[in-house]
N, C-alpha and C. Protein backbone atom coordinates (compact mmCIF):
# COMPACT_ATOMS: atom_id res chain seq x y z
N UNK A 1 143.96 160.58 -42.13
CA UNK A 1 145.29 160.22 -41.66
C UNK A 1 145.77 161.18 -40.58
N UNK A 2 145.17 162.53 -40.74
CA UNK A 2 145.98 163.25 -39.86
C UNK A 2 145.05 163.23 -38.46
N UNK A 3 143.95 162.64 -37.91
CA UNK A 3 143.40 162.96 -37.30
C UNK A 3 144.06 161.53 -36.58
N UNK A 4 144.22 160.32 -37.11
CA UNK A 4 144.93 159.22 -36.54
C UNK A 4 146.34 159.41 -35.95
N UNK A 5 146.84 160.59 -37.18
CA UNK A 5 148.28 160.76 -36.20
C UNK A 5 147.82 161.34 -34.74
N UNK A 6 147.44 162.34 -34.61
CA UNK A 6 147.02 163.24 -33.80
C UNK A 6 146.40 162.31 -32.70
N UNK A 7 145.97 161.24 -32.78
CA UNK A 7 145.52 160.00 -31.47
C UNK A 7 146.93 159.53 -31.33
N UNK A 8 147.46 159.09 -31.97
CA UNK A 8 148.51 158.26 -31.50
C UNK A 8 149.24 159.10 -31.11
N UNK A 9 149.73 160.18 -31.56
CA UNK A 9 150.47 161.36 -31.26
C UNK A 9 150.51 161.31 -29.67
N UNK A 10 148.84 161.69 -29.33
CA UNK A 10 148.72 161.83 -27.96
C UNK A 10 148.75 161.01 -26.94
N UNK A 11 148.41 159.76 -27.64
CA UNK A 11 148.55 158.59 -26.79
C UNK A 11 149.66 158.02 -25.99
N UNK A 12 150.79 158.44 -27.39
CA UNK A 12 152.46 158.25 -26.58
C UNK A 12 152.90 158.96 -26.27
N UNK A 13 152.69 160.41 -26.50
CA UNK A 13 152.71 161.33 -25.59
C UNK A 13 152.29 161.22 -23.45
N UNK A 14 151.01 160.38 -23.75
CA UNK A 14 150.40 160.43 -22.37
C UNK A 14 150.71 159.46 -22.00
N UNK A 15 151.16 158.01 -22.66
CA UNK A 15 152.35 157.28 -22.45
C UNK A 15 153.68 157.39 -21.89
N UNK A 16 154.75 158.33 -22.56
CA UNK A 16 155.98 158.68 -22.58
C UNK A 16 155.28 159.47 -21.15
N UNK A 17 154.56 160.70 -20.78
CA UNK A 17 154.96 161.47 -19.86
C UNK A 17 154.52 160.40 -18.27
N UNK A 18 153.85 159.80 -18.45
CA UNK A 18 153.22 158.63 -17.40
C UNK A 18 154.75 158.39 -16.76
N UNK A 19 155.04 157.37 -17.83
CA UNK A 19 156.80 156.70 -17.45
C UNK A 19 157.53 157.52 -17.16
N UNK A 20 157.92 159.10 -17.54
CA UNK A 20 158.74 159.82 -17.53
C UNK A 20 159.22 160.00 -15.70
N UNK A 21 157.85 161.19 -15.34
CA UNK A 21 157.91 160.98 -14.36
C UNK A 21 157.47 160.17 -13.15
N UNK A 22 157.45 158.60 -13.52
CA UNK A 22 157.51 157.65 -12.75
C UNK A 22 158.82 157.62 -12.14
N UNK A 23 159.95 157.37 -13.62
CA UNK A 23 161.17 157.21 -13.21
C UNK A 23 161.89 158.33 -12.92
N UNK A 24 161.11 159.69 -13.18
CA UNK A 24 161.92 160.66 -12.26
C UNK A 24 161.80 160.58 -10.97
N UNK A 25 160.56 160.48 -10.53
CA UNK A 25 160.58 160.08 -8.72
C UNK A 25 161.95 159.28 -8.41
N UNK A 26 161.88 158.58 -8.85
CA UNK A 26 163.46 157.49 -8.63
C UNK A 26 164.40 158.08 -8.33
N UNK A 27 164.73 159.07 -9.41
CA UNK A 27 166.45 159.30 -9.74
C UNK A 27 166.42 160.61 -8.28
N UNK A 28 167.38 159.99 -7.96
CA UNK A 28 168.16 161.24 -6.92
C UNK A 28 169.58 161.52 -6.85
N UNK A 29 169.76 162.72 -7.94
CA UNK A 29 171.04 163.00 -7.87
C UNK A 29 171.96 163.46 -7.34
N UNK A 30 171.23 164.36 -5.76
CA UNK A 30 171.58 164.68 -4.77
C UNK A 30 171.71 164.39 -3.59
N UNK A 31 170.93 162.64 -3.52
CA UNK A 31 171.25 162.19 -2.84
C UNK A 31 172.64 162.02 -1.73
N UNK A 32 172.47 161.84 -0.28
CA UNK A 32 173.90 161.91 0.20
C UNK A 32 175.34 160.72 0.36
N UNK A 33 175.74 160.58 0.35
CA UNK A 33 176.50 159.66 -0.15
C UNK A 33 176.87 159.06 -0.86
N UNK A 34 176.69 159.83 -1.91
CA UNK A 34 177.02 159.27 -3.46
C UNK A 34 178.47 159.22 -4.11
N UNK A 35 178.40 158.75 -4.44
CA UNK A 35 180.24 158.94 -5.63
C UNK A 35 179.95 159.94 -6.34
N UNK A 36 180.81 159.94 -7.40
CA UNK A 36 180.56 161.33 -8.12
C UNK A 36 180.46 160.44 -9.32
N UNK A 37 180.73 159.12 -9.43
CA UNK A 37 180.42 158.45 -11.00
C UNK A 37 178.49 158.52 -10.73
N UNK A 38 178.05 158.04 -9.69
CA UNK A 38 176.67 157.56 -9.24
C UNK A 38 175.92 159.26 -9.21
N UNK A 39 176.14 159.90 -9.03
CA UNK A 39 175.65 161.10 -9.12
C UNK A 39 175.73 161.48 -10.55
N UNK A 40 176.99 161.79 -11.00
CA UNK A 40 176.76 162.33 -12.50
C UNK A 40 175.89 161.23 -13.20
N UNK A 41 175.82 159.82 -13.38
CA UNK A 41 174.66 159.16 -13.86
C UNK A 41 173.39 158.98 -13.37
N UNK A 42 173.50 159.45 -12.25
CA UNK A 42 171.62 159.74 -11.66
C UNK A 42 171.16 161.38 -11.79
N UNK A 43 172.40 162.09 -12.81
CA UNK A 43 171.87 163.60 -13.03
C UNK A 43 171.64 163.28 -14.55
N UNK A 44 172.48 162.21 -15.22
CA UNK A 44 172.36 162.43 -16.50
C UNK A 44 170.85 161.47 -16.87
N UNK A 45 170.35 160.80 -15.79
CA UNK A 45 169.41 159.70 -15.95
C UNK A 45 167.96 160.94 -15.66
N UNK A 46 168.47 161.90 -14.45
CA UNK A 46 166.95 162.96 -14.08
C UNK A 46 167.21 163.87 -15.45
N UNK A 47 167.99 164.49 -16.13
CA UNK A 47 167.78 164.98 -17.34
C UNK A 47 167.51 164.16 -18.38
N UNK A 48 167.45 163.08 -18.43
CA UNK A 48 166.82 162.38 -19.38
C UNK A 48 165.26 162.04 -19.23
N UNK A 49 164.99 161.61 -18.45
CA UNK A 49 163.80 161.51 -18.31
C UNK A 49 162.83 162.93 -18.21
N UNK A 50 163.76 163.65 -17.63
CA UNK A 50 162.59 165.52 -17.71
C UNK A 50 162.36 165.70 -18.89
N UNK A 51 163.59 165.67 -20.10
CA UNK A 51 163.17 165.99 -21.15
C UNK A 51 162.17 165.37 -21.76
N UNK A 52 161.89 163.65 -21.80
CA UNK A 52 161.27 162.94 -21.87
C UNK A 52 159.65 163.19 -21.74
N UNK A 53 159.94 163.55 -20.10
CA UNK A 53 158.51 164.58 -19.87
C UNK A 53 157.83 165.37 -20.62
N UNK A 54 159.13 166.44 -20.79
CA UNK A 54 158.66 167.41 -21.23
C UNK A 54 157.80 167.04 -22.72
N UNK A 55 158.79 166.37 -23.24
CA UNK A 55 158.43 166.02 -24.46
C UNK A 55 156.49 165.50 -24.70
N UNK A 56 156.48 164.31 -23.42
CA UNK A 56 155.46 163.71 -23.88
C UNK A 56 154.13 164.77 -23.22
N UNK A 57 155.06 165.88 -22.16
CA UNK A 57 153.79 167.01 -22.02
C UNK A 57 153.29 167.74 -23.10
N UNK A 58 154.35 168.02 -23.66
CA UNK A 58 153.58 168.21 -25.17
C UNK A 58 152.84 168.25 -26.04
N UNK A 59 152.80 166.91 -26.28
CA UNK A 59 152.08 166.17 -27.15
C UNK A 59 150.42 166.42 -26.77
N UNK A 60 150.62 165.81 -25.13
CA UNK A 60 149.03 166.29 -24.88
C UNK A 60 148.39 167.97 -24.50
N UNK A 61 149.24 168.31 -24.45
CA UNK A 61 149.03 169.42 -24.22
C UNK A 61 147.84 170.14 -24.87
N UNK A 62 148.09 170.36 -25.98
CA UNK A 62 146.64 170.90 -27.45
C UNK A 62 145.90 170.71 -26.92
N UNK A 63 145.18 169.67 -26.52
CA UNK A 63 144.15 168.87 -26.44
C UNK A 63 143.21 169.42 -25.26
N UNK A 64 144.50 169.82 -24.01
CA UNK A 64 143.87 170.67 -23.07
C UNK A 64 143.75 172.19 -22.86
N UNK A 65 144.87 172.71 -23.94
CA UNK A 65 144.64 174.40 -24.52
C UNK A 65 143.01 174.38 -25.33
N UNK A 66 142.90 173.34 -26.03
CA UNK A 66 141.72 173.40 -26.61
C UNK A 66 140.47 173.44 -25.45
N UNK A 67 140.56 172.31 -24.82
CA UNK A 67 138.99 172.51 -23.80
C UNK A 67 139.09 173.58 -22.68
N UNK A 68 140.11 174.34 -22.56
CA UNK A 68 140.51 175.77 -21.83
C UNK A 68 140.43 177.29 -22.68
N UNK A 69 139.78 176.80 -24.06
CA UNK A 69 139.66 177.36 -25.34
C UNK A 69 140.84 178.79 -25.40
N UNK A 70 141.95 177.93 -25.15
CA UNK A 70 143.30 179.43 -25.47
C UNK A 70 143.31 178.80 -26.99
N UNK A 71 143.71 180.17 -27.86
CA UNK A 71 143.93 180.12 -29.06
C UNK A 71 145.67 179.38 -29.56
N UNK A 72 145.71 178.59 -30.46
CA UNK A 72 146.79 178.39 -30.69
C UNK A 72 147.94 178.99 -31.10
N UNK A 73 148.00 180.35 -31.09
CA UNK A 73 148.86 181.52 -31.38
C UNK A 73 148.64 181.91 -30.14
N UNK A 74 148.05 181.91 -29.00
CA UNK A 74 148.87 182.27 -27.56
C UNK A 74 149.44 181.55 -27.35
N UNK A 75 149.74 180.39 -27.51
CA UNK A 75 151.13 179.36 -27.32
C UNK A 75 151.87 178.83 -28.19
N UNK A 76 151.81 179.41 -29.68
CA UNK A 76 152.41 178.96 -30.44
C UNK A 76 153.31 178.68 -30.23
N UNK A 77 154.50 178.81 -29.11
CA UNK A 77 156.31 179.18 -28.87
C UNK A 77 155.93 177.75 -28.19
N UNK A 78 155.34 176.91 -27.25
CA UNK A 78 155.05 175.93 -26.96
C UNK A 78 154.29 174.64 -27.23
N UNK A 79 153.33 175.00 -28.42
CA UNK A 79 152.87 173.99 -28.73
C UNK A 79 152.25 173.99 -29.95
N UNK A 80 151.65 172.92 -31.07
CA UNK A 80 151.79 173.23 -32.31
C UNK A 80 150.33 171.97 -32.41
N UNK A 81 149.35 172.30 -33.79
CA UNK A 81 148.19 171.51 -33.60
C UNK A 81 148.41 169.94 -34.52
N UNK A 82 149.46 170.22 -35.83
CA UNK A 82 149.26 169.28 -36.10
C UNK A 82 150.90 168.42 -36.36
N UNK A 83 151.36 167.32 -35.35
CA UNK A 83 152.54 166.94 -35.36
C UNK A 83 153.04 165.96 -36.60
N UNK A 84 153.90 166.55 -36.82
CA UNK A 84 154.82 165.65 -37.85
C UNK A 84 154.64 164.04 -37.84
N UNK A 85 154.91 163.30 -38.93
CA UNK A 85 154.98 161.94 -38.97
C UNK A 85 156.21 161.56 -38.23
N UNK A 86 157.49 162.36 -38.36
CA UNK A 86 158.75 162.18 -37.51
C UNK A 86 158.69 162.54 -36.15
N UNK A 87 157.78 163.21 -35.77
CA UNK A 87 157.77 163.14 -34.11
C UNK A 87 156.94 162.04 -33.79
N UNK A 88 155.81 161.93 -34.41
CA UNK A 88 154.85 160.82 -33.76
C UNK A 88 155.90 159.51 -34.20
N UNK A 89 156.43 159.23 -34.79
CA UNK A 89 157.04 158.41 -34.89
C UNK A 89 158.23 158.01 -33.86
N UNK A 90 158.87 159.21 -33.48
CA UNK A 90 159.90 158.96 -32.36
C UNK A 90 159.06 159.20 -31.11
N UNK A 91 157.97 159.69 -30.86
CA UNK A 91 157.01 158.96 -29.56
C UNK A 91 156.47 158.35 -29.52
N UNK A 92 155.88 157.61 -30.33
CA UNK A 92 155.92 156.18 -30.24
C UNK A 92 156.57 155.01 -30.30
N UNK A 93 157.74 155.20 -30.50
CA UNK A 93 158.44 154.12 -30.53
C UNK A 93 158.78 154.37 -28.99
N UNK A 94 159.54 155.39 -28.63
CA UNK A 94 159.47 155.17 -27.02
C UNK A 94 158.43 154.34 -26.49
N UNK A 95 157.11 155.01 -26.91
CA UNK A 95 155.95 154.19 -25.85
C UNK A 95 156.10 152.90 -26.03
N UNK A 96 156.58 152.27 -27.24
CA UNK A 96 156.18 151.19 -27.32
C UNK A 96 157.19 150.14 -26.82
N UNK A 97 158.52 151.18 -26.84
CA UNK A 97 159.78 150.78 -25.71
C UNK A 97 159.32 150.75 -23.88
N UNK A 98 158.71 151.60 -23.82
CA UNK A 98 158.15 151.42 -22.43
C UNK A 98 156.93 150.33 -22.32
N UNK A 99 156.01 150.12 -23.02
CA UNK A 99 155.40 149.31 -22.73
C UNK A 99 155.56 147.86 -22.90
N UNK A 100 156.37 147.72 -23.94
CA UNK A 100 157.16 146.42 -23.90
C UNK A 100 157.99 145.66 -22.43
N UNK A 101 158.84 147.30 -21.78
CA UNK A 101 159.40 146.64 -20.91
C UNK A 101 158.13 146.31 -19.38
N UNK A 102 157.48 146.97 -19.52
CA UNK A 102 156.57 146.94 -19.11
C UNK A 102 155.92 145.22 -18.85
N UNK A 103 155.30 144.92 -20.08
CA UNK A 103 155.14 143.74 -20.35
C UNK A 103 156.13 142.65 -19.79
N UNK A 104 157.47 142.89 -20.18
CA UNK A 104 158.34 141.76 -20.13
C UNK A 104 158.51 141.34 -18.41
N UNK A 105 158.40 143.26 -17.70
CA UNK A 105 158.50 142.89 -16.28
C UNK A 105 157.37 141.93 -15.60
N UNK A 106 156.14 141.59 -16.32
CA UNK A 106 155.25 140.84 -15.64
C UNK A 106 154.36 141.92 -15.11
C-alpha cells in the first residue's frame, strides 16, 4: 500500500506542478494598466498557484534527491520519504480537478 501511495503521491504531484506553473506564466500582477481589483486578483491567483507549485514540487522531489543519492536527513526541513494518506489525498484530488478540466476543455 505504501509503495502505491508513493506513485500516486508523485504522479499528482508531477501533475499539480505541470498545471501550476502553466497557469503561473499567465498571471501578471504587475502588469500595466491594471485596476487595483484586477491586480489584487491576479496577485492572489500568482500566489495561489506558486504555492500549488511548490506543493506539487514536493511531492516529486524524493525521487530526484534519491537518484542524486543526498541522504534524507540533508533535507529533511524540505522533504519527507513517506507521504501521508491526507496529503496524497488532497493532491490528488487537485490532479484530478485539473485533469478533468482539462478533459472537459476538449
Amino acid at each position: 500500500m505504501n509503495t502505491t501511495l508513493q506513485i500516486l503521491h508523485w504522479l499528482a504531484g508531477f501533475i499539480v506542478l505541470a498545471e501550476a506553473l502553466n497557469k503561473l506564466e499567465r498571471t501578471a500582477p504587475f502588469a500595466p494598466n491594471l485596476s487595483t481589483h484586477k491586480r489584487v486578483v491576479d496577485g492572489l491567483k500568482a500566489m495561489a498557484w506558486t504555492l500549488l507549485a511548490l506543493g506539487g514540487a514536493g511531492a516529486i522531489a524524493p525521487s530526484f534527491f534519491g537518484l542524486l543519492s543526498v541522504q534524507p536527513g540533508d533535507v529533511a526541513i524540505l522533504v519527507h520519504q513517506s507521504p501521508s494518506f491526507a496529503e496524497t489525498a488532497v493532491l490528488v484530488g487537485f490532479a484530478v480537478l485539473i485533469v478533468r478540466t482539462r478533459v472537459k476543455e476538449g
